[in-house]
N, C-alpha and C. Protein backbone atom coordinates (compact mmCIF):
# COMPACT_ATOMS: atom_id res chain seq x y z
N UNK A 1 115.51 113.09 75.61
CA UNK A 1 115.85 114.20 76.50
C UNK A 1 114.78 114.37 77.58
N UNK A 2 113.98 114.23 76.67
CA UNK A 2 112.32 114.36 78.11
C UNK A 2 112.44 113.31 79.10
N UNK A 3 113.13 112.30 78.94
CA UNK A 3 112.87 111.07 79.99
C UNK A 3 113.67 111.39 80.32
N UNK A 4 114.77 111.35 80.08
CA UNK A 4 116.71 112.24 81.17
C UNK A 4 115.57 112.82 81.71
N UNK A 5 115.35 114.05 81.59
CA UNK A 5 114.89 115.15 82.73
C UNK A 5 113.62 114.29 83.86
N UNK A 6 113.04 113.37 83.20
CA UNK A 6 112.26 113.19 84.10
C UNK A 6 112.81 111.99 85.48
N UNK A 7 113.89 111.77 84.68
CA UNK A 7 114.61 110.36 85.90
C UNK A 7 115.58 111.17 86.71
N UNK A 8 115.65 112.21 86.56
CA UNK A 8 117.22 113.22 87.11
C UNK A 8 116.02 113.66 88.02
N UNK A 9 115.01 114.27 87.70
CA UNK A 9 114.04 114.79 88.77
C UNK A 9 113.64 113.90 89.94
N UNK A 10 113.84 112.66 89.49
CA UNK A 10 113.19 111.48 90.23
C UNK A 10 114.26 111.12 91.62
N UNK A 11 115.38 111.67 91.29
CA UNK A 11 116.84 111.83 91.92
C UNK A 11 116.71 112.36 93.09
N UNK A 12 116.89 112.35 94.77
CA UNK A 12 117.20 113.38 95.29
C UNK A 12 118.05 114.07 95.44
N UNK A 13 118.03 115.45 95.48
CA UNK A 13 119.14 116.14 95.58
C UNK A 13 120.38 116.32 96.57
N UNK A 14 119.51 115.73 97.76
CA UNK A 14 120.89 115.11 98.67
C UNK A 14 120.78 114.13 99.27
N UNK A 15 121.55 113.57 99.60
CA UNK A 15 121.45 111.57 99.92
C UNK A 15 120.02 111.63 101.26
N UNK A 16 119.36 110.48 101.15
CA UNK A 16 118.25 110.04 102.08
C UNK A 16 118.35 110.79 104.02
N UNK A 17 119.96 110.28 104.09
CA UNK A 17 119.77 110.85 105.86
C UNK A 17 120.02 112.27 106.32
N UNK A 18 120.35 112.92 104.85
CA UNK A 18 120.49 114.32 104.99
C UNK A 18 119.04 114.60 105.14
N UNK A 19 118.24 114.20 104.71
CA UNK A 19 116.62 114.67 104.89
C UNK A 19 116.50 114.08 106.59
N UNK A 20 116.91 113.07 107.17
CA UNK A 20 116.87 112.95 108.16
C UNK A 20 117.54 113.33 109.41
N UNK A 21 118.78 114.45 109.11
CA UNK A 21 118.98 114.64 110.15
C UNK A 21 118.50 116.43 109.94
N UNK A 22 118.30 116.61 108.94
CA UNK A 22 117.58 118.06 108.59
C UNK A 22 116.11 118.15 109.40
N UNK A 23 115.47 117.12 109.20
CA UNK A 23 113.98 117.06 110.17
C UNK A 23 114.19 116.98 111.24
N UNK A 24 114.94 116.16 111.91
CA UNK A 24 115.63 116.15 113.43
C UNK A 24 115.95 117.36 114.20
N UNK A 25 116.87 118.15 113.68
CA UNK A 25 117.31 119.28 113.70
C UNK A 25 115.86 120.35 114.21
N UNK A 26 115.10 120.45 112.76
CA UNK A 26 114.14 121.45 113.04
C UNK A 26 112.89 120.68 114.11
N UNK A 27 112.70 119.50 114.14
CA UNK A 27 111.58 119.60 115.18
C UNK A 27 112.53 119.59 116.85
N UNK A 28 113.70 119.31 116.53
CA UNK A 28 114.35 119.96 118.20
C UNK A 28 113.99 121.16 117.98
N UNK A 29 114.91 121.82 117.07
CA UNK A 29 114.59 123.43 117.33
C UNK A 29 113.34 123.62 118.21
N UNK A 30 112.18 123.44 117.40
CA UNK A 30 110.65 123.85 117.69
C UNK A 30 110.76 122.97 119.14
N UNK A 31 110.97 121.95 119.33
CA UNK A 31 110.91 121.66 120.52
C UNK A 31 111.53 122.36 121.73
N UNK A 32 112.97 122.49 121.35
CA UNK A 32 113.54 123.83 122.55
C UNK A 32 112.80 125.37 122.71
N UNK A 33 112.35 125.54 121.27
CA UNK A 33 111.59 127.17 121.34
C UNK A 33 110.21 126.67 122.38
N UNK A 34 109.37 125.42 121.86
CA UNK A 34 108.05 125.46 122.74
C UNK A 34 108.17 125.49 124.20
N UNK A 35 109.08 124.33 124.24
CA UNK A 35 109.68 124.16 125.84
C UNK A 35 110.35 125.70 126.85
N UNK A 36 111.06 126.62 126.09
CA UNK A 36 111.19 127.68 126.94
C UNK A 36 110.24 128.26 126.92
N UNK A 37 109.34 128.54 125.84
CA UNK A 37 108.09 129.58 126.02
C UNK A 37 106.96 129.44 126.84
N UNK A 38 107.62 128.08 127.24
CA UNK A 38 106.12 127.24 127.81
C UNK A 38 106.61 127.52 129.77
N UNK A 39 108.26 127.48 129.98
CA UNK A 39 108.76 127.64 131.34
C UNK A 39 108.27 129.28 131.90
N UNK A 40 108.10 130.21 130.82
CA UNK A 40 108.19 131.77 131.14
C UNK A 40 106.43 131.89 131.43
């Protein structure tokens, strides 16, 4: 049972390019927020 839990942990919880379009996402964000704060 201890090794189940430790290979299920080892798992990600959502497929590889969901982490990649999730990081994408937030450094645009931060990129559109710096970029207007930076025009004012």
């Amino acid at each position: 049972m201890i090794i189940r839990a430790s290979e299920s942990v080892r798992e990600l919880p959502v497929p590889p390019y969901a982490f990649g379009i999730g990081a994408f996402a937030v450094f645009s964000l931060l990129l559109y927020i710096t970029l207007r704060f930076d025009r004012d």
